[in-house]
C-alpha atoms as a PDB file:
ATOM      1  CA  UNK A   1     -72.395 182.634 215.936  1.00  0.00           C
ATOM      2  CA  UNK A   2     -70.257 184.090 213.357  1.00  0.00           C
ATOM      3  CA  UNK A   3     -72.681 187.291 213.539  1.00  0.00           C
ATOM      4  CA  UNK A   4     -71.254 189.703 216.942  1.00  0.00           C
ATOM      5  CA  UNK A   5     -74.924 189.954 217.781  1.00  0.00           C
ATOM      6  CA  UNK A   6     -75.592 186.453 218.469  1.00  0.00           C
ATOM      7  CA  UNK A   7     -72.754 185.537 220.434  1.00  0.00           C
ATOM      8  CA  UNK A   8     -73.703 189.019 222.603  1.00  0.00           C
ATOM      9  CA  UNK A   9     -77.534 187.449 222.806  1.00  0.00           C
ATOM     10  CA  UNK A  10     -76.157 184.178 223.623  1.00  0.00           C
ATOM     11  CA  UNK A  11     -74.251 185.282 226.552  1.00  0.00           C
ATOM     12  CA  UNK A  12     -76.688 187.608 227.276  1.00  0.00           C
ATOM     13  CA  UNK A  13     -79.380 185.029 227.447  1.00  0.00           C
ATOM     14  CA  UNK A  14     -77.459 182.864 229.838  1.00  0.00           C
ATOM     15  CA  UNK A  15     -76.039 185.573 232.119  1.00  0.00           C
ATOM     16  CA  UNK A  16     -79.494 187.682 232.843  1.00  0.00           C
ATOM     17  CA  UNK A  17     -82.254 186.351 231.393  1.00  0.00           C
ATOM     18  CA  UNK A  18     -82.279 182.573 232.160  1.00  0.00           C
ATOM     19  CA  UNK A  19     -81.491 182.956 235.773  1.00  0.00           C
ATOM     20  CA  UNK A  20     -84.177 184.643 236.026  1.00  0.00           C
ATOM     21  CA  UNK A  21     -86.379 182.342 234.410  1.00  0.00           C
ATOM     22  CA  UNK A  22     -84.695 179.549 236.357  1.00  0.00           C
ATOM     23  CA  UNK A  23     -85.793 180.993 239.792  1.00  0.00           C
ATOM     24  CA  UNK A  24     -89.460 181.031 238.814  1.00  0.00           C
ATOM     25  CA  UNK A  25     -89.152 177.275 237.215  1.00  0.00           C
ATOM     26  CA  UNK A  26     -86.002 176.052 238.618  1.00  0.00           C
ATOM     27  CA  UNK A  27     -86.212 173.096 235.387  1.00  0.00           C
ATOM     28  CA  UNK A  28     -86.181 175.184 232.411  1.00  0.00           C
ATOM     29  CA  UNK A  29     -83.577 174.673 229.873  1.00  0.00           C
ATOM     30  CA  UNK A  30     -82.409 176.424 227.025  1.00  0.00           C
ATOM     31  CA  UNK A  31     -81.100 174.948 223.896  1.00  0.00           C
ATOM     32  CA  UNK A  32     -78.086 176.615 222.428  1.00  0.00           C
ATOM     33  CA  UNK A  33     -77.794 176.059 218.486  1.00  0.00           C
ATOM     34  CA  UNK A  34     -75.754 177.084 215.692  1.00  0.00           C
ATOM     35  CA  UNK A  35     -72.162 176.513 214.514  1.00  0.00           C
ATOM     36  CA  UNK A  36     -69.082 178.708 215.850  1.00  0.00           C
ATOM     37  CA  UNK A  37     -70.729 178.983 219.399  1.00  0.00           C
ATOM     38  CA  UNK A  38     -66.865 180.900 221.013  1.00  0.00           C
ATOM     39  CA  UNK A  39     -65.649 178.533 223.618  1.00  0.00           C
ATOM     40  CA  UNK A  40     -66.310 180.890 226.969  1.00  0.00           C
ATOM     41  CA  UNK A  41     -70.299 181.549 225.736  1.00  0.00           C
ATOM     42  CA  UNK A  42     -70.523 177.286 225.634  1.00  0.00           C
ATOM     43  CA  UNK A  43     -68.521 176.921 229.458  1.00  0.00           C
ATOM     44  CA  UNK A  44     -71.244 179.020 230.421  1.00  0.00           C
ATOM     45  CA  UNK A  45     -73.629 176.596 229.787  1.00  0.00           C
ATOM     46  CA  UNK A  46     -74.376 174.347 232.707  1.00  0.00           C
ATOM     47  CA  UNK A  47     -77.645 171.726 234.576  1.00  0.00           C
ATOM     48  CA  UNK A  48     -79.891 175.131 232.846  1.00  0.00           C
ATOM     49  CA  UNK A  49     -78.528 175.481 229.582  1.00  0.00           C
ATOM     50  CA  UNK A  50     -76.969 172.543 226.560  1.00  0.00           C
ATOM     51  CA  UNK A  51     -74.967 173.374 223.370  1.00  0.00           C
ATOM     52  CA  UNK A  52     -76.138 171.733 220.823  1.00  0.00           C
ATOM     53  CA  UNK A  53     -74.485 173.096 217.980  1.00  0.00           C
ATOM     54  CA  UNK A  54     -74.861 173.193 214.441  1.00  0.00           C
ATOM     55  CA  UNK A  55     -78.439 171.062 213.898  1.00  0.00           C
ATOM     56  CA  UNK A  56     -78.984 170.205 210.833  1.00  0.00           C
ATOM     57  CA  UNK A  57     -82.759 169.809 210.810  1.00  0.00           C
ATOM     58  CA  UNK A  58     -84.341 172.956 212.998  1.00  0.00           C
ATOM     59  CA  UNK A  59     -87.647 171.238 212.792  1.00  0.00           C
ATOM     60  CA  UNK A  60     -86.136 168.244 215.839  1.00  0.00           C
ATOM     61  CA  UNK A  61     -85.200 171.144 217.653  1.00  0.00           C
ATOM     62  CA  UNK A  62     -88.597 173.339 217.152  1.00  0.00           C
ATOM     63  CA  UNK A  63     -90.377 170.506 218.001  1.00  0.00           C
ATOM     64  CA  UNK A  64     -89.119 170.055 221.443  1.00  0.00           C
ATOM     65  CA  UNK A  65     -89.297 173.688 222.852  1.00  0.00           C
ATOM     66  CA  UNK A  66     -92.334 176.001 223.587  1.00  0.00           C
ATOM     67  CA  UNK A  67     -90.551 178.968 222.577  1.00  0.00           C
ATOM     68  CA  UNK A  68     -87.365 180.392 221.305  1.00  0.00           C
ATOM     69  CA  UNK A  69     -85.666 183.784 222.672  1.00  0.00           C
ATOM     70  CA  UNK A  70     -83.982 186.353 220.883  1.00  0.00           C
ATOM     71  CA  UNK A  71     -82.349 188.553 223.443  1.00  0.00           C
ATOM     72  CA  UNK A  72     -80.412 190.653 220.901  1.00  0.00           C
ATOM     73  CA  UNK A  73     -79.298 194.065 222.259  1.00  0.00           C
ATOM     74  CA  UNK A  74     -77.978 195.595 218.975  1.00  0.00           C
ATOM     75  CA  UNK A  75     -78.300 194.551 215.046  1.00  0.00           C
ATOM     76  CA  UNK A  76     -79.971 195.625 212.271  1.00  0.00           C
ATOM     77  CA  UNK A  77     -82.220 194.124 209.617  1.00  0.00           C
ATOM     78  CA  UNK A  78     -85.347 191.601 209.954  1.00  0.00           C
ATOM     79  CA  UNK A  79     -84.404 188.347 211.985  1.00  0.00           C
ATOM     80  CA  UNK A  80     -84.620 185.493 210.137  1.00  0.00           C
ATOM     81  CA  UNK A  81     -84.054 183.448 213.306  1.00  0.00           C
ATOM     82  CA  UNK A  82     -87.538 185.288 214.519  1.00  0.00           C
ATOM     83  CA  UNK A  83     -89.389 184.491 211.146  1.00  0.00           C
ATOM     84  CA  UNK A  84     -88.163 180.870 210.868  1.00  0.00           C
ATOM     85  CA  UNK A  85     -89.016 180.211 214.833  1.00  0.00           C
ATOM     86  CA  UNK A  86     -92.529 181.688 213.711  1.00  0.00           C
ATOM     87  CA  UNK A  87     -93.053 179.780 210.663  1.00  0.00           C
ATOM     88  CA  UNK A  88     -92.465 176.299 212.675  1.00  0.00           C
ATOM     89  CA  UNK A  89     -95.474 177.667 215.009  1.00  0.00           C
ATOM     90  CA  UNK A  90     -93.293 178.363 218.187  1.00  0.00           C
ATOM     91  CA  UNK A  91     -93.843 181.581 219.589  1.00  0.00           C
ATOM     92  CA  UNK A  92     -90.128 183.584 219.933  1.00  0.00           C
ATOM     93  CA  UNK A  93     -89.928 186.015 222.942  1.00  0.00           C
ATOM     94  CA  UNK A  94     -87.556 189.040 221.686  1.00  0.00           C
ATOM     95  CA  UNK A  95     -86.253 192.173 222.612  1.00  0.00           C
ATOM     96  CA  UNK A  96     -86.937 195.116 220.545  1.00  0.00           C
ATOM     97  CA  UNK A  97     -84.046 195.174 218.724  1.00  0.00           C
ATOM     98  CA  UNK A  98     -84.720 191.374 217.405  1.00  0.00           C
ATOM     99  CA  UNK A  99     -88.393 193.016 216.817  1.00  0.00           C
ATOM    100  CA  UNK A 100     -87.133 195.804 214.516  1.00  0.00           C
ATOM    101  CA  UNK A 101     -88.610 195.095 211.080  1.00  0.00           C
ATOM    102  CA  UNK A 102     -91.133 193.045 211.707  1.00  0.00           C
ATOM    103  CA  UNK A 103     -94.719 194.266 211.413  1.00  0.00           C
ATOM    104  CA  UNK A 104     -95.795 192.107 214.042  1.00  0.00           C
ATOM    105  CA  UNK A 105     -99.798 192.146 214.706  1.00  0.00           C
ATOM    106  CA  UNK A 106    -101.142 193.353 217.925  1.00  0.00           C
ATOM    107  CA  UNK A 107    -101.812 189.697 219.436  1.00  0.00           C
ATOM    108  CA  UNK A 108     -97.799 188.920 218.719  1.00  0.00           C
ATOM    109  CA  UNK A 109     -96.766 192.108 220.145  1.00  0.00           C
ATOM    110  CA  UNK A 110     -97.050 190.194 223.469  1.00  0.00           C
ATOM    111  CA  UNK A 111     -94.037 188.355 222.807  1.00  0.00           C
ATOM    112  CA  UNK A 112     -91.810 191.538 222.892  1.00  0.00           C
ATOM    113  CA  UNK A 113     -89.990 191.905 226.562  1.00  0.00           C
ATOM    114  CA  UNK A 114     -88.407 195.504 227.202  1.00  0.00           C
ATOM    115  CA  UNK A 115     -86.583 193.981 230.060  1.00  0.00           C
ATOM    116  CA  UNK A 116     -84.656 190.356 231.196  1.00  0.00           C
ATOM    117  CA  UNK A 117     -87.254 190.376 233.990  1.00  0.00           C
ATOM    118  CA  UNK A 118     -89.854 190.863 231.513  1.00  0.00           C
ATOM    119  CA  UNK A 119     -87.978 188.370 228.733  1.00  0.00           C
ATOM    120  CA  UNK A 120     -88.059 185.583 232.088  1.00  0.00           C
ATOM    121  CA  UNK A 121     -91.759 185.832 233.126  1.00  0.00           C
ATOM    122  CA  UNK A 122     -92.789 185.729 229.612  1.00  0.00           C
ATOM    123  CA  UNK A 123     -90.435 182.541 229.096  1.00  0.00           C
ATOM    124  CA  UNK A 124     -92.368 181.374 231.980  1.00  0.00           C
ATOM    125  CA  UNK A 125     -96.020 182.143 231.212  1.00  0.00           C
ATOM    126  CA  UNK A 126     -95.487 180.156 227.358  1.00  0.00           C
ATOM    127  CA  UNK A 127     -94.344 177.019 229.423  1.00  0.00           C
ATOM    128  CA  UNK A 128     -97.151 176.981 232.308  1.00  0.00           C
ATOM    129  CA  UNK A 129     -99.723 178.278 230.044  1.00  0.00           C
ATOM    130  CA  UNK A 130    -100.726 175.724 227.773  1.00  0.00           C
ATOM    131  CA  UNK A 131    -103.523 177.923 225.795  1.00  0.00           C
ATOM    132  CA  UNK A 132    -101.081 180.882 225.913  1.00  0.00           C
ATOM    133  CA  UNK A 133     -98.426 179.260 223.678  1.00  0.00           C
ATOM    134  CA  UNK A 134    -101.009 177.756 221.553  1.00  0.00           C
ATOM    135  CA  UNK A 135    -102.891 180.355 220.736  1.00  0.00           C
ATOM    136  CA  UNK A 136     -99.081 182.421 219.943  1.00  0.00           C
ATOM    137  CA  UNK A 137     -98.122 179.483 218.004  1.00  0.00           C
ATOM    138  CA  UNK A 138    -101.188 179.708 215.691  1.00  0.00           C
ATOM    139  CA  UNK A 139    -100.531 183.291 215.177  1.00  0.00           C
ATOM    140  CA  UNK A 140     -97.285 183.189 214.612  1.00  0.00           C
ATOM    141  CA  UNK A 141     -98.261 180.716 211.681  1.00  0.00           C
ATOM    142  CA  UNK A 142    -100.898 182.750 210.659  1.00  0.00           C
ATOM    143  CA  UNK A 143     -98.643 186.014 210.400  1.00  0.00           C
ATOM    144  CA  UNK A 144     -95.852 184.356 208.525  1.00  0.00           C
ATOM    145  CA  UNK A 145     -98.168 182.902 206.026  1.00  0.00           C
ATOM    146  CA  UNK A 146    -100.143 185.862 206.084  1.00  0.00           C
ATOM    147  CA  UNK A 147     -96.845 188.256 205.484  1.00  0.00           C
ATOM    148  CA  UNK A 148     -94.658 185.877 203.642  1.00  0.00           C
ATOM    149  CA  UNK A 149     -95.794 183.061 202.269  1.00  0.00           C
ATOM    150  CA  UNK A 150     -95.670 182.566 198.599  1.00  0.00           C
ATOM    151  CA  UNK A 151     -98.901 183.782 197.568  1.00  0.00           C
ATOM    152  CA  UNK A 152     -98.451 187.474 199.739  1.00  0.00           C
ATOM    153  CA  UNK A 153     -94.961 187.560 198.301  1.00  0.00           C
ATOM    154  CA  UNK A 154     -96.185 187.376 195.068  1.00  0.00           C
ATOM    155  CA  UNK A 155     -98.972 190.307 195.198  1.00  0.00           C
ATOM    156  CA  UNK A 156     -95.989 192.355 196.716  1.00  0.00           C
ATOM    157  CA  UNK A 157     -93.609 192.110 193.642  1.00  0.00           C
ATOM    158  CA  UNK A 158     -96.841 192.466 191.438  1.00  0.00           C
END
């Protein structure tokens, strides 16, 4: 949280977009995670949302959601946070700005919400629809290995 951005996405996240979420599936629950979360983003967190922190192992935490969200509303640069939440097979709903740089295929596309309203319902859909989030998950694997694993990386630089 070092990174404006995130701590604006953070807030952002809890403030407008998982209310919204929250009044469709009233037990949702977002994880919060990473080090330097400022004091008045974690008070914000309440029954709906839990700091964790700084995790060590992002794997225990990607295997216990169905998606992330990036909610950024300015930045610049590809998202690592996007890629790495895509390379553990869990489908990351984003705004456009977290989706700048990213040559996402059509079928990931999906995952980009113009709107909180639109960020919440897709939130919702990936956690009542099983083959939704499966399906996303597979082709968020298949695009990162596709785009960036070692063997693509290493026709690029050829």
């Amino acid at each position: 949280y070092a990174h404006p951005p995130n701590v604006d996405a953070a807030r952002h996240l809890l403030q407008a977009v998982l209310p919204r979420a929250r009044e469709a599936m009233p037990g949702l629950r977002a994880l919060l995670v990473g080090d330097g979360l400022p004091r008045d983003v974690a008070a914000l967190a309440g029954p709906g949302a839990e700091v964790l922190g700084h995790v060590p192992d992002l794997g225990e935490v990607f295997d216990r959601v169905r998606c992330t969200v990036a909610p950024l509303r300015y930045g610049a640069g590809i998202k690592g946070k996007v890629l790495t939440s895509m390379a553990h097979g869990v489908p990351c709903v984003m705004s456009p700005v977290a989706a700048e740089g990213i040559a996402l295929p059509e079928p990931l596309r999906w995952l980009i919400a113009d709107s909180d309203a639109e960020a919440a319902a897709k939130i919702v859909a990936l956690h009542r629809d099983d083959p939704l989030a499966e399906r996303l998950g597979e082709a968020c694997l298949a695009f990162v290995r596709e785009e960036f694993g070692a063997e693509s990386v290493g026709r690029k630089l050829a």
